[in-house]
Protein backbone atom coordinates (compact mmCIF):
# COMPACT_ATOMS: atom_id res chain seq x y z
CA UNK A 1 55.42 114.90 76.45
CA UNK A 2 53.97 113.84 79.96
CA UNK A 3 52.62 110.72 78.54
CA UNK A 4 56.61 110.17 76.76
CA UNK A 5 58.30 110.34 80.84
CA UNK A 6 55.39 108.41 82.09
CA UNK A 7 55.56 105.40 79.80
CA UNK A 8 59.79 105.69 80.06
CA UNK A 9 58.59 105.45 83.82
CA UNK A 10 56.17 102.92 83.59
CA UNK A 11 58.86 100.65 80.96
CA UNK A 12 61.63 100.98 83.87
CA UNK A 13 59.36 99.88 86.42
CA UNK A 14 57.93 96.94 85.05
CA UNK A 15 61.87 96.10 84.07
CA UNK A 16 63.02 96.13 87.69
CA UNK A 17 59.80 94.04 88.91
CA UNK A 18 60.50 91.36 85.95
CA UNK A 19 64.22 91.32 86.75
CA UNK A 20 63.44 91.09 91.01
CA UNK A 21 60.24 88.50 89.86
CA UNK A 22 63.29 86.46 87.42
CA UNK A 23 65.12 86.32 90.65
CA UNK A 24 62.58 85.47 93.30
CA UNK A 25 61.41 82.44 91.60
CA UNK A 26 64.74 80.87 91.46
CA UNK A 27 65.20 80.86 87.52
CA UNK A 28 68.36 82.96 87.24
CA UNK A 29 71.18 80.02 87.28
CA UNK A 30 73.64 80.98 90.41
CA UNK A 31 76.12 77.61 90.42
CA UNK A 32 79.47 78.56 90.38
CA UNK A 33 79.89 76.11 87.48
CA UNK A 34 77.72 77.80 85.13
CA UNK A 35 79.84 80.17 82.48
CA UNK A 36 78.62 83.65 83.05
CA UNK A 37 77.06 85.23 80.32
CA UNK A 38 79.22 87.58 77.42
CA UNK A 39 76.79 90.54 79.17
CA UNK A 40 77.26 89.25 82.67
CA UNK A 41 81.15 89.43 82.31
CA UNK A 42 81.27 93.04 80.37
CA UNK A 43 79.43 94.45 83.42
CA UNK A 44 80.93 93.07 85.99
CA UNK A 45 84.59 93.56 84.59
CA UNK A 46 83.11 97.59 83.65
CA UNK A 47 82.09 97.61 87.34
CA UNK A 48 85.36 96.75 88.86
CA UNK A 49 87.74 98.84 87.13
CA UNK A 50 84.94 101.62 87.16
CA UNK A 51 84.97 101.32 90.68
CA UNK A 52 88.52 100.87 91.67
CA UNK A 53 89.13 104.08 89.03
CA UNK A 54 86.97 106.13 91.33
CA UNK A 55 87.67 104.47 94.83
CA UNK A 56 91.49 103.44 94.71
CA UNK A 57 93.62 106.79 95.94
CA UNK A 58 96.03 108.28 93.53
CA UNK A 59 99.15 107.10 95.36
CA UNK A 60 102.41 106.14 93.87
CA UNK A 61 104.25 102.57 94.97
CA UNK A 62 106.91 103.86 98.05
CA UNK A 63 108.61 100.76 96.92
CA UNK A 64 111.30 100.72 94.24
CA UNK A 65 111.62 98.19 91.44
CA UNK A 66 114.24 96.76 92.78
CA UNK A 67 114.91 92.82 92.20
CA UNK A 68 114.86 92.15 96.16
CA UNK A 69 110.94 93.78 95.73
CA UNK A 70 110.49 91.52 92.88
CA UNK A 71 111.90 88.29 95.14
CA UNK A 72 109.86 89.43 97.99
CA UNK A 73 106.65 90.09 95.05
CA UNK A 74 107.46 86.64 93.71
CA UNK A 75 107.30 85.05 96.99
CA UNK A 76 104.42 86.58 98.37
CA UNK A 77 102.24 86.03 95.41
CA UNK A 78 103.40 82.38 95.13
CA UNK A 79 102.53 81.59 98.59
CA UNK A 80 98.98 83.67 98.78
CA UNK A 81 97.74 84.69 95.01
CA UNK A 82 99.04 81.71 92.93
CA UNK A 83 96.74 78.75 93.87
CA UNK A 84 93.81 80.91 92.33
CA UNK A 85 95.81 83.40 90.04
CA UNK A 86 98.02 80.80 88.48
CA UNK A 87 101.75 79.42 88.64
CA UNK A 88 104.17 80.04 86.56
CA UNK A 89 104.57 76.22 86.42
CA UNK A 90 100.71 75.93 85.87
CA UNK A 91 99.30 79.33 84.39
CA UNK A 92 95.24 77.97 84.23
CA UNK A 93 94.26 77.65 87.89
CA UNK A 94 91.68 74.96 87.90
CA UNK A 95 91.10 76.33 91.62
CA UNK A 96 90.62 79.86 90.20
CA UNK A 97 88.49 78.85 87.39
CA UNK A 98 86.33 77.52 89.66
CA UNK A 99 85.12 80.64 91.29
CA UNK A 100 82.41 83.09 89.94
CA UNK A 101 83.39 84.84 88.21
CA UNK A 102 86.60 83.22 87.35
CA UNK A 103 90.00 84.70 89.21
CA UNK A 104 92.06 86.16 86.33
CA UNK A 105 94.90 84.17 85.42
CA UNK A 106 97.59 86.08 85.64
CA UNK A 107 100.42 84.11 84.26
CA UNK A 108 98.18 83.60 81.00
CA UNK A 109 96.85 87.45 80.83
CA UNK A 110 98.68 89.98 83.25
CA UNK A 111 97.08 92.53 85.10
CA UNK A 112 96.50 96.03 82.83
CA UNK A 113 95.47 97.83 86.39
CA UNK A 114 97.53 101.03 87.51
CA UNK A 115 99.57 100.08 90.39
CA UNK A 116 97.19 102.33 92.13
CA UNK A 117 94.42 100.45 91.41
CA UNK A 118 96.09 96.85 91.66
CA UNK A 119 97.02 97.93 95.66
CA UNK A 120 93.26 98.77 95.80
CA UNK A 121 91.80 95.78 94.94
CA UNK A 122 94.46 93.69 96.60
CA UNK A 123 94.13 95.57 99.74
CA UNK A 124 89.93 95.52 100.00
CA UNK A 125 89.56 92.71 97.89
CA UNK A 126 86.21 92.62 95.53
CA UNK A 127 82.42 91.63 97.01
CA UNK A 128 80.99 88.15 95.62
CA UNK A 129 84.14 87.65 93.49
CA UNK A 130 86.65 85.16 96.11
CA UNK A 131 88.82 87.91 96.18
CA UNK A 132 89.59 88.46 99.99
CA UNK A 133 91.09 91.83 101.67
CA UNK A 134 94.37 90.88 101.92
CA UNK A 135 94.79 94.45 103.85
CA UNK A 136 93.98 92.23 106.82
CA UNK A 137 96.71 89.94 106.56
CA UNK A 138 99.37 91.67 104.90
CA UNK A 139 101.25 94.80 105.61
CA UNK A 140 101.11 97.70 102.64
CA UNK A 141 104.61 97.52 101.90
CA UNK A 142 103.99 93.71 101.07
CA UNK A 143 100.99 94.39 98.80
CA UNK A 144 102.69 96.99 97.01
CA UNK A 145 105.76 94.22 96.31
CA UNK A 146 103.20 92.08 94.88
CA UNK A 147 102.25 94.88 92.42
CA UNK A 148 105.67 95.49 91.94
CA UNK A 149 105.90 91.99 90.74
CA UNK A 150 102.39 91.92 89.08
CA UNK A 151 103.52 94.95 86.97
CA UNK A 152 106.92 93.14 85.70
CA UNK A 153 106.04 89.89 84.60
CA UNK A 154 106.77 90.27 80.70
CA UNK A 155 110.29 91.18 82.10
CA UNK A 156 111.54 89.05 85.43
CA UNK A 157 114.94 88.53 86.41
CA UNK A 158 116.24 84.87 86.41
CA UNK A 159 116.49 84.69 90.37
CA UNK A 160 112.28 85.89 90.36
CA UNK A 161 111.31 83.16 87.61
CA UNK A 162 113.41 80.68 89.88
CA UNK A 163 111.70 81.58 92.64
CA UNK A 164 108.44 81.30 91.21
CA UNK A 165 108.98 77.52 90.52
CA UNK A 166 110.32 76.76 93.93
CA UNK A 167 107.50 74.93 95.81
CA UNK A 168 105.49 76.98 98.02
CA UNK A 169 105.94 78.20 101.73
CA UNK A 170 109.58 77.72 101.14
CA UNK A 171 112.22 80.10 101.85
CA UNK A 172 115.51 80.68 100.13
């Protein structure tokens, strides 16, 4: 039985020094233009939401659903999310696409996040994804009207879709 743990040992050790060795000598392909593997992409997306499920607070949106909230979502996201998370006018960010791993396209394939965990990510952002903390830049209550708006796009007013095709920066 000894012998069993010791080679289970042994295995994991020689894994780790083939994966650091891989590494080291510059074979594992880093561009941002490369397409990240189907196993590179299931662990990283697992990792995320694994992470904001444990790290995100379980905290409720203070804000209402309210279709000034989804104006002020709308406007918000069109001025500081859409250039990598898609338009509404152009739902495949070619800006987004290029990062690694790609910025989900949100007008193609909303976000299936809690609100919870949405404000979490927004607010911290996520490591070696492109995905600043916009906690530094914008106040709570506008981060949670972006998830206000994140979490109702199968079912925007008029006014909100017109506002999402209004060019961006500008103001009612």
């Amino acid at each position: 039985m000894r012998n069993f743990f010791l080679g289970i040992l042994v295995t994991l050790v020689v894994v780790a020094f083939g994966g650091w060795l891989y590494s080291r000598l510059g074979y594992a392909d880093l561009r941002a233009i490369a397409r990240p593997s189907w196993l590179e992409s299931q662990l990283g997306t697992t990792a995320l939401h694994a992470s904001a499920a444990r790290h995100a607070p379980e905290q409720k949106n203070p804000l209402q659903m309210t279709e000034a909230n989804l104006l002020d979502g709308a406007r918000l996201y069109r001025d500081k999310c859409a250039d990598c998370h898609g338009r509404a006018d152009n739902p495949t960010s070619d800006y987004g696409a290029a990062f690694y791993p790609p910025a989900p396209q949100f007008m193609k394939a909303h976000s299936r996040l809690p609100e919870n965990q949405n404000f979490y990510i927004i607010k911290y952002g996520v490591r070696r994804a492109g995905m600043p903390a916009w906690g530094n830049i914008m106040a709570d209550s506008e981060i949670w009207q972006v998830v206000v708006f994140l979490g109702q796009l199968d079912n925007l007013p008029p006014a909100v879709e017109q506002e999402l095709h209004r060019p961006a920066g500008s103001t009612p």
